[in-house]
N, C-alpha and C. Protein backbone atom coordinates (compact mmCIF):
# COMPACT_ATOMS: atom_id res chain seq x y z
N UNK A 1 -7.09 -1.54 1.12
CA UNK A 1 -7.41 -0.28 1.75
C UNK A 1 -6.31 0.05 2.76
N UNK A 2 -5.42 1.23 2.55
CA UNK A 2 -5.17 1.84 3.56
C UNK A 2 -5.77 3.25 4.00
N UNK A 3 -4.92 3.39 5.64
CA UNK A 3 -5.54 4.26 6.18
C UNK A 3 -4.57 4.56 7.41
N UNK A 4 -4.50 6.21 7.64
CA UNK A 4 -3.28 6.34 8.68
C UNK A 4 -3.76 8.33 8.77
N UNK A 5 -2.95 8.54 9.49
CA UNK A 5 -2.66 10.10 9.39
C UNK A 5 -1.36 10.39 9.94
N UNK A 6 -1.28 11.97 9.80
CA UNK A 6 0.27 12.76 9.83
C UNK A 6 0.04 13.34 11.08
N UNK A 7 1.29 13.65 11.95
CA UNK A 7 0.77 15.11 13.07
C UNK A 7 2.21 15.51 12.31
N UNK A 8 1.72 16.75 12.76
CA UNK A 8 1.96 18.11 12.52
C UNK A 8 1.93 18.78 13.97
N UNK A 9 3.28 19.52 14.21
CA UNK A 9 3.35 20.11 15.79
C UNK A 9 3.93 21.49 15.35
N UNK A 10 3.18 22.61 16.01
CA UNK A 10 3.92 24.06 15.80
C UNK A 10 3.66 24.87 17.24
N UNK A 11 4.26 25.97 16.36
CA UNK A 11 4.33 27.10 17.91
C UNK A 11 3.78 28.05 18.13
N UNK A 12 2.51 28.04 18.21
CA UNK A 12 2.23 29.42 18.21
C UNK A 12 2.61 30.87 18.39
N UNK A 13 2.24 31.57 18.06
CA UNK A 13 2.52 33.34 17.80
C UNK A 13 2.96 33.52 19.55
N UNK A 14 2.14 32.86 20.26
CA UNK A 14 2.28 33.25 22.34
C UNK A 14 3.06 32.29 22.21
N UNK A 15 3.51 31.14 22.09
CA UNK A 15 5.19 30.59 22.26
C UNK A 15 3.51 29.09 22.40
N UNK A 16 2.96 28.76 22.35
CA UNK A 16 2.02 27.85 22.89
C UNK A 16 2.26 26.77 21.81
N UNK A 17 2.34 25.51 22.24
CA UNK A 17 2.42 24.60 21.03
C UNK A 17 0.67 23.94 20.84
N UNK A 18 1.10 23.88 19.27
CA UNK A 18 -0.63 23.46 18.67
C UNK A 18 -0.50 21.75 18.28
N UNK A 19 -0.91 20.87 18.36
CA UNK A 19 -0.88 19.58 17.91
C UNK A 19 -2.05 19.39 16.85
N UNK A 20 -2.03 18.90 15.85
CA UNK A 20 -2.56 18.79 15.04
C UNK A 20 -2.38 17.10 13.83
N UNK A 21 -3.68 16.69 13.45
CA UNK A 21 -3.22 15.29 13.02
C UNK A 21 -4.21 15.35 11.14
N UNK A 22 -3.32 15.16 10.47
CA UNK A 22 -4.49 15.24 8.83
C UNK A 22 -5.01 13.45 8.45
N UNK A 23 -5.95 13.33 8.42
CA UNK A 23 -6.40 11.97 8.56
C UNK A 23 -6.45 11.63 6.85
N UNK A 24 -6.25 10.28 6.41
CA UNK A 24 -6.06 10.36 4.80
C UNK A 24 -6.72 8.82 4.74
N UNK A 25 -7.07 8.43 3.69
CA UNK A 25 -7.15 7.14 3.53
C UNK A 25 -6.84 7.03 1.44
N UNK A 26 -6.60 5.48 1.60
CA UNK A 26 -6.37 5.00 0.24
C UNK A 26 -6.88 4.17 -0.67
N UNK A 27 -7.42 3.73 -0.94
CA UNK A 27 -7.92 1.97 -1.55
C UNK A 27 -8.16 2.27 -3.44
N UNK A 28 -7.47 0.70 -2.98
CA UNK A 28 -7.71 0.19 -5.01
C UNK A 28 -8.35 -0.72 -4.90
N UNK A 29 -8.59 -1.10 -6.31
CA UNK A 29 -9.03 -2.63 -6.78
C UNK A 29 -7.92 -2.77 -7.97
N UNK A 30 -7.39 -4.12 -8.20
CA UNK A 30 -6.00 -4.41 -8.83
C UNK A 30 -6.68 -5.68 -8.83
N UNK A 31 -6.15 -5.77 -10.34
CA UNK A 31 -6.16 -7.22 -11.56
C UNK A 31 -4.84 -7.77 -12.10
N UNK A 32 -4.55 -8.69 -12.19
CA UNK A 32 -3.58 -9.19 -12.42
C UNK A 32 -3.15 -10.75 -13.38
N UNK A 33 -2.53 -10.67 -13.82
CA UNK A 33 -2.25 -12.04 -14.97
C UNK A 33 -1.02 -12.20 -14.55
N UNK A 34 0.01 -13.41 -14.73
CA UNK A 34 0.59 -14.27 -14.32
C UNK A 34 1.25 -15.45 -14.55
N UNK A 35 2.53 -15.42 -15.54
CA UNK A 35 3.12 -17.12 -15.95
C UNK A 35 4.05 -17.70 -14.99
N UNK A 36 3.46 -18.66 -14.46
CA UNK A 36 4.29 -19.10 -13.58
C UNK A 36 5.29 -20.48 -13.83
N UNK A 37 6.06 -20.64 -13.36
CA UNK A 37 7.17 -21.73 -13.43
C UNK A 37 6.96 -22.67 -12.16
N UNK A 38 6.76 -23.70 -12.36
CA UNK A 38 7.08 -24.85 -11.00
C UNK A 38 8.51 -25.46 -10.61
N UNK A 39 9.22 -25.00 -10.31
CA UNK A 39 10.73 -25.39 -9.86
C UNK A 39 10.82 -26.82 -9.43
N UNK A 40 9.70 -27.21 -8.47
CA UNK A 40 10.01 -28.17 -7.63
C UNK A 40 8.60 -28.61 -7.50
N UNK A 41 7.85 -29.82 -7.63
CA UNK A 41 6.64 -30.38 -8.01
C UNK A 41 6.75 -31.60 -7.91
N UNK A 42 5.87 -31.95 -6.49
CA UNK A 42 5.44 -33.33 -6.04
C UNK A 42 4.61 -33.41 -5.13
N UNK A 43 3.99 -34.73 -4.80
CA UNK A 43 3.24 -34.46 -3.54
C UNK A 43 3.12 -34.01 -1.92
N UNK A 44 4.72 -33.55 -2.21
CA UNK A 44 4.35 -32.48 -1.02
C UNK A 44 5.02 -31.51 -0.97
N UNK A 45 5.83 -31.34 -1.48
CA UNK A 45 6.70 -30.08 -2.20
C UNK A 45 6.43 -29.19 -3.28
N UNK A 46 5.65 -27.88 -3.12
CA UNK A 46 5.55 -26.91 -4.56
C UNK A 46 6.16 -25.72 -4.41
N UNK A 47 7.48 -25.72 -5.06
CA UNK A 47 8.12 -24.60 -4.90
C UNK A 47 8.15 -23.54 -7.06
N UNK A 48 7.18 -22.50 -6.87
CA UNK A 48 7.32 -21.65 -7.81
C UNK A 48 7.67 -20.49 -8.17
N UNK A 49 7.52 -19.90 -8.93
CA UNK A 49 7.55 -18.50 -9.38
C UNK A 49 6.95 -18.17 -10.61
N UNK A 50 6.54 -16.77 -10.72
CA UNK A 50 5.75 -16.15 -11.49
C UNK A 50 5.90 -14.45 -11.66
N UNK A 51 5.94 -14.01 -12.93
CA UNK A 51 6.15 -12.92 -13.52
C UNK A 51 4.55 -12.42 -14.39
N UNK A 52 4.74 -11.34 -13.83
CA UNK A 52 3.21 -11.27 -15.03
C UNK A 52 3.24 -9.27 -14.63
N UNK A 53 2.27 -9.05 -15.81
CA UNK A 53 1.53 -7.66 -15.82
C UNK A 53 0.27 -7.37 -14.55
N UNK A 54 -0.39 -5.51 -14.06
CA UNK A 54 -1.11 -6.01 -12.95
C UNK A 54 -1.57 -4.56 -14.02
N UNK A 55 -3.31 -4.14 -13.41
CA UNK A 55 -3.36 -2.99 -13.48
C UNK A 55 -4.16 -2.52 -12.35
N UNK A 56 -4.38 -1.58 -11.61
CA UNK A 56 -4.97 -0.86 -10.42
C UNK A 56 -5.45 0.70 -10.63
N UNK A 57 -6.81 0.54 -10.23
CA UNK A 57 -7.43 1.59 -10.28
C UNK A 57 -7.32 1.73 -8.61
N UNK A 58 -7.21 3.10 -8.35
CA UNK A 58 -6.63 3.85 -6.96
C UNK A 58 -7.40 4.88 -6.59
N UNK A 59 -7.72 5.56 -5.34
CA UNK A 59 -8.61 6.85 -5.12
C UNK A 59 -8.21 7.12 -3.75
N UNK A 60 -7.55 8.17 -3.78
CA UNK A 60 -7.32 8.22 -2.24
C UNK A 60 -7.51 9.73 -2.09
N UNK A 61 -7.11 10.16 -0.57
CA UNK A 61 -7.48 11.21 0.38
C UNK A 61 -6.11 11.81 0.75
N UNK A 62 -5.00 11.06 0.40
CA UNK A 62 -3.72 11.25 1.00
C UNK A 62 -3.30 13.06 0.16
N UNK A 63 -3.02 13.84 0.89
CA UNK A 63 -2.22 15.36 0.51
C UNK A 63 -0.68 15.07 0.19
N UNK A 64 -0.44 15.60 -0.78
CA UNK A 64 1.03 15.46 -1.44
C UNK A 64 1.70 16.99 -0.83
N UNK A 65 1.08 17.77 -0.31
CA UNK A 65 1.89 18.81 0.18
C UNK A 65 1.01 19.35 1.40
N UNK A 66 1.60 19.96 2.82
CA UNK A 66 0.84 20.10 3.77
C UNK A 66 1.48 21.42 4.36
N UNK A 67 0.63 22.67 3.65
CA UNK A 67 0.97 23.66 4.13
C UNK A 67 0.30 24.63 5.48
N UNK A 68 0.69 25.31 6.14
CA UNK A 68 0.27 25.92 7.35
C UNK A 68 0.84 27.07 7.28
N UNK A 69 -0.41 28.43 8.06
CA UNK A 69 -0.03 29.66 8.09
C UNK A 69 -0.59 29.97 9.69
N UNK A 70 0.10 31.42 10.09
CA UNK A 70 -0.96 31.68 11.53
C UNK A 70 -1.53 33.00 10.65
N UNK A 71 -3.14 33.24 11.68
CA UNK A 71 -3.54 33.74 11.48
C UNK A 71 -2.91 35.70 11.78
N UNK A 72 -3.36 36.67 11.91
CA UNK A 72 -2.76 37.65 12.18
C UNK A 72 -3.70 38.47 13.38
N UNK A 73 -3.46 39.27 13.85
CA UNK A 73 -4.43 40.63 14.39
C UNK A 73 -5.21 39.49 16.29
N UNK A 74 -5.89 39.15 16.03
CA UNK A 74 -7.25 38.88 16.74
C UNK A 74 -6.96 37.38 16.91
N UNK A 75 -6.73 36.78 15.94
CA UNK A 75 -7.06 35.58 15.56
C UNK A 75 -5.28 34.70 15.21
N UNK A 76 -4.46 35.57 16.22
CA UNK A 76 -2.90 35.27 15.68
C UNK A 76 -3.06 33.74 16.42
N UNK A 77 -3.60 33.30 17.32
CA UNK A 77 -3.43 31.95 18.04
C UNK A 77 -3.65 30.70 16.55
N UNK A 78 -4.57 31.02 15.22
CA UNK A 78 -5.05 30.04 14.65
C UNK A 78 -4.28 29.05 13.45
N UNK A 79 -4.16 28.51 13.69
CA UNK A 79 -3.31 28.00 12.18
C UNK A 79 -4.58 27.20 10.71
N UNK A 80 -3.71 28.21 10.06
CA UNK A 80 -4.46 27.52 8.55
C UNK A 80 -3.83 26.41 8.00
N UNK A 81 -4.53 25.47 7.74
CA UNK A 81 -3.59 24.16 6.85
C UNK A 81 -4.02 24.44 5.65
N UNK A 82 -3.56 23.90 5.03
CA UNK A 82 -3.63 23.90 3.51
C UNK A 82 -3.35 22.72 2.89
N UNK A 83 -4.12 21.72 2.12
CA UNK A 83 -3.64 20.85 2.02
C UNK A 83 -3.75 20.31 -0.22
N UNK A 84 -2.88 20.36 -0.58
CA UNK A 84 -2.22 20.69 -2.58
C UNK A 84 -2.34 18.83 -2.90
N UNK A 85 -2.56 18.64 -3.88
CA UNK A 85 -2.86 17.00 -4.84
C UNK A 85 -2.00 18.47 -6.11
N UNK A 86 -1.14 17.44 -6.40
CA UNK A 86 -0.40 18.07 -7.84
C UNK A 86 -1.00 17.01 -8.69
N UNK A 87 -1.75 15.75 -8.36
CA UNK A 87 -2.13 14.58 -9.63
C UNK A 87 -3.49 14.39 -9.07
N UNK A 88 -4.28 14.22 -9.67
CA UNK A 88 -5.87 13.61 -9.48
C UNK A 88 -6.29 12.46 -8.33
N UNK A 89 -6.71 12.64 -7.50
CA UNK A 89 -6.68 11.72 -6.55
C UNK A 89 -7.03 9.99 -7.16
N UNK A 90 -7.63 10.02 -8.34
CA UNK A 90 -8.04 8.89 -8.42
C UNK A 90 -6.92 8.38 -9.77
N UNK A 91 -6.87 7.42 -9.95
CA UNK A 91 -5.22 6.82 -10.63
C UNK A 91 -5.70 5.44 -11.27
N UNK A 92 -5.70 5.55 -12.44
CA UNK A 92 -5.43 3.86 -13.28
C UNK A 92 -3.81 3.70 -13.55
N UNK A 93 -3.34 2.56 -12.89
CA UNK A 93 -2.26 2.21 -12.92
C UNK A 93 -1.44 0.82 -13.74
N UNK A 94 -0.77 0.77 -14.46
CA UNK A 94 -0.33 -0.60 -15.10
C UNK A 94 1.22 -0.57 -14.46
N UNK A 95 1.44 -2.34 -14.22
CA UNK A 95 2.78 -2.52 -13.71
C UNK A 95 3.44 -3.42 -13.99
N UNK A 96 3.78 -4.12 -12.92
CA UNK A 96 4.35 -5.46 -13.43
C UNK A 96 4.58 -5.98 -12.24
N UNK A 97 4.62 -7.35 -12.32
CA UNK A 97 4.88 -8.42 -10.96
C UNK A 97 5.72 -9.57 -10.34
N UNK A 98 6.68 -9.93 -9.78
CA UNK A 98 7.27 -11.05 -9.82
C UNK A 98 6.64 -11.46 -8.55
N UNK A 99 6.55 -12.63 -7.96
CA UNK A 99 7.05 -13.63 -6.72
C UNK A 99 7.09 -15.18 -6.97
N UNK A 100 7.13 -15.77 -5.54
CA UNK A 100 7.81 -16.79 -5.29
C UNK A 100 7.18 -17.43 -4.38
N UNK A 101 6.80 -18.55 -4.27
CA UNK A 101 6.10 -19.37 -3.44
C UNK A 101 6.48 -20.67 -3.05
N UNK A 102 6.16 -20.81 -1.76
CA UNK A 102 6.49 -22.51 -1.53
C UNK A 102 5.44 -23.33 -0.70
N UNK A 103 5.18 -24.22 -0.77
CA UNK A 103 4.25 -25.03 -0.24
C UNK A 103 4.11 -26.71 0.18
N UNK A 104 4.27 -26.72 1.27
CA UNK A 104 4.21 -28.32 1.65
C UNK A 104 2.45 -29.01 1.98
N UNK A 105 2.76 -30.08 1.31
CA UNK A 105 1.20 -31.14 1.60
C UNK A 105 1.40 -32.20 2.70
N UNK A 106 0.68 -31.87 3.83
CA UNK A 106 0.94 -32.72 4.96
C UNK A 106 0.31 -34.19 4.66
N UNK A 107 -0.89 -34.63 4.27
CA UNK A 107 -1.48 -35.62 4.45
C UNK A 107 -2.09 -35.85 2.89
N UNK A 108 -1.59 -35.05 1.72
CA UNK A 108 -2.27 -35.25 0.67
C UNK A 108 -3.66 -34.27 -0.14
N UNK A 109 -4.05 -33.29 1.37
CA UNK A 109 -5.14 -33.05 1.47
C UNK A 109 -4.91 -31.74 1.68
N UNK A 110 -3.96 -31.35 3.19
CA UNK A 110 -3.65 -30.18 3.72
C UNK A 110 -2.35 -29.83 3.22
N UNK A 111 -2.56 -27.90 3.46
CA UNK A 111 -0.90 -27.53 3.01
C UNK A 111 -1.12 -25.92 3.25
N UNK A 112 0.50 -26.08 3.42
CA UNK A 112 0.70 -25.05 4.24
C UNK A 112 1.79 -24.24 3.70
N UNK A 113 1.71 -23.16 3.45
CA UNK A 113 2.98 -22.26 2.75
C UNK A 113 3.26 -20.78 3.41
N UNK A 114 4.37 -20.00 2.09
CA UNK A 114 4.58 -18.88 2.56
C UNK A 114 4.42 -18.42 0.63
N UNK A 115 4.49 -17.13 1.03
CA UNK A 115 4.45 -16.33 -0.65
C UNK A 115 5.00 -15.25 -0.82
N UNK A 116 5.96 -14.61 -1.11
CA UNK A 116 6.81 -13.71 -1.32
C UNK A 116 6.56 -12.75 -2.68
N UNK A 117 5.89 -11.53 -2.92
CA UNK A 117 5.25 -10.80 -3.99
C UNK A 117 5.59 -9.45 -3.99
N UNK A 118 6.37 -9.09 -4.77
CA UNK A 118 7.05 -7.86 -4.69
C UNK A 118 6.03 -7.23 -6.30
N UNK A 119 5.84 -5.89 -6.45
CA UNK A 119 5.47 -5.03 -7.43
C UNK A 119 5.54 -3.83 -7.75
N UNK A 120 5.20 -3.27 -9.09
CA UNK A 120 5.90 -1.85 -9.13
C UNK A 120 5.22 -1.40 -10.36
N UNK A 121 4.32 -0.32 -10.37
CA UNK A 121 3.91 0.56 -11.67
C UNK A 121 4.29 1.58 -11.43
N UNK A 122 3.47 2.06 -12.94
CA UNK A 122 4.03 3.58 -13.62
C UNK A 122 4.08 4.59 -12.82
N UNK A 123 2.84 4.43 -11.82
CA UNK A 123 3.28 5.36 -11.06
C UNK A 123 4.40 6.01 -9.86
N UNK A 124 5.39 4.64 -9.67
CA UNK A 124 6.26 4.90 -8.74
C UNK A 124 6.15 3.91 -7.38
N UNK A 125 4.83 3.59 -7.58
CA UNK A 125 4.43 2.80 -6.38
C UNK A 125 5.30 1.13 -6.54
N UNK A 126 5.53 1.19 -5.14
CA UNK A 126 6.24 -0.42 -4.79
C UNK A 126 5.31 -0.96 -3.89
N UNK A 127 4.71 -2.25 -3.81
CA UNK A 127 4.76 -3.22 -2.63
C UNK A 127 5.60 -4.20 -2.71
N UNK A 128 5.56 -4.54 -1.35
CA UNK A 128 6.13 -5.80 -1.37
C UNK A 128 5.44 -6.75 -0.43
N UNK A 129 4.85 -7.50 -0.46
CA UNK A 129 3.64 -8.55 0.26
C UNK A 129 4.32 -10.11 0.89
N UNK A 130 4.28 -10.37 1.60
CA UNK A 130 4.48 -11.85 2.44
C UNK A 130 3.56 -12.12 2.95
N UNK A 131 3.09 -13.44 2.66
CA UNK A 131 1.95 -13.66 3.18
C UNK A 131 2.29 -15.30 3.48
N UNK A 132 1.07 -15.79 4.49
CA UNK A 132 1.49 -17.57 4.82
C UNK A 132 -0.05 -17.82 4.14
N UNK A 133 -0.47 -19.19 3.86
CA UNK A 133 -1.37 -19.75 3.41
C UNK A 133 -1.24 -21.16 3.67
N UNK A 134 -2.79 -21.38 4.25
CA UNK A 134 -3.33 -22.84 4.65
C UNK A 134 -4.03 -23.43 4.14
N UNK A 135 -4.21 -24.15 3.29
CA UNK A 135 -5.48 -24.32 2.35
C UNK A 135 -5.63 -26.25 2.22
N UNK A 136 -6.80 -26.54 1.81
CA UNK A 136 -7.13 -27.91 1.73
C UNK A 136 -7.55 -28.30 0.07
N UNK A 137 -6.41 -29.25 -0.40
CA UNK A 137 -6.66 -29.51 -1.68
C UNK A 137 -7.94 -30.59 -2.12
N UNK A 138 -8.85 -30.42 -3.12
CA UNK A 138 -9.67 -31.26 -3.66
C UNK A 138 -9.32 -32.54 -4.54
């Protein structure tokens, strides 16, 4: 889930400035598959990588164009926004995935890493994700 907004600053018709903020939000749910390679594999060293396909269903609030008018006569102080989606707010997406991971085992049990995950579908969209991880092996 994201979530953020835009300001938008103008001048009114009397020279007066208007502040103004468009609030948007985003969220998916994303599936993903994954072949990974172990480079480096022992008991306390796991250094990998992995390539795979993802797909994401998306729905957001975000405006792809953010237009504004003033009003005229009576009402010249007001501004109209306007806010245009040229694509459907909601989006099934297929992509593709690489990253890279590494991980040390302190005692056999505990371990501690970093993960490096970059991605990219049809639609144009990129992340790129770093993340650390602590986890206790069984």
């Amino acid at each position: 889930m994201h979530s953020g907004f835009a300001k938008a600053n103008f001048v009114g018709n009397n020279g007066q400035s208007i502040r103004t903020e468009v609030h948007y939000s985003t969220k998916a749910f994303q599936g993903n598959m994954a072949l990974g390679f172990s480079f480096i594999r022992n008991q306390k060293h796991n250094l990998e990588g992995r390539v795979g396909t993802l797909v994401r269903y998306q729905t957001t609030t975000n405006p792809e164009v953010m237009n504004s008018s003033y009003g005229s006569g009576i009402s010249s102080n007001i501004v109209n926004t306007y806010l245009d989606r040229y694509f459907t707010p909601k989006s099934l997406a297929f992509g593709g995935l690489a990253s890279i991971s590494y991980d040390y085992t302190f005692d056999g049990k505990i371990f501690m890493g970093v993960n490096g995950h970059l991605q990219y579908d049809f639609h144009k969209d990129a992340l790129n994700i770093f993340s650390l991880v602590v986890g206790k092996r069984f």
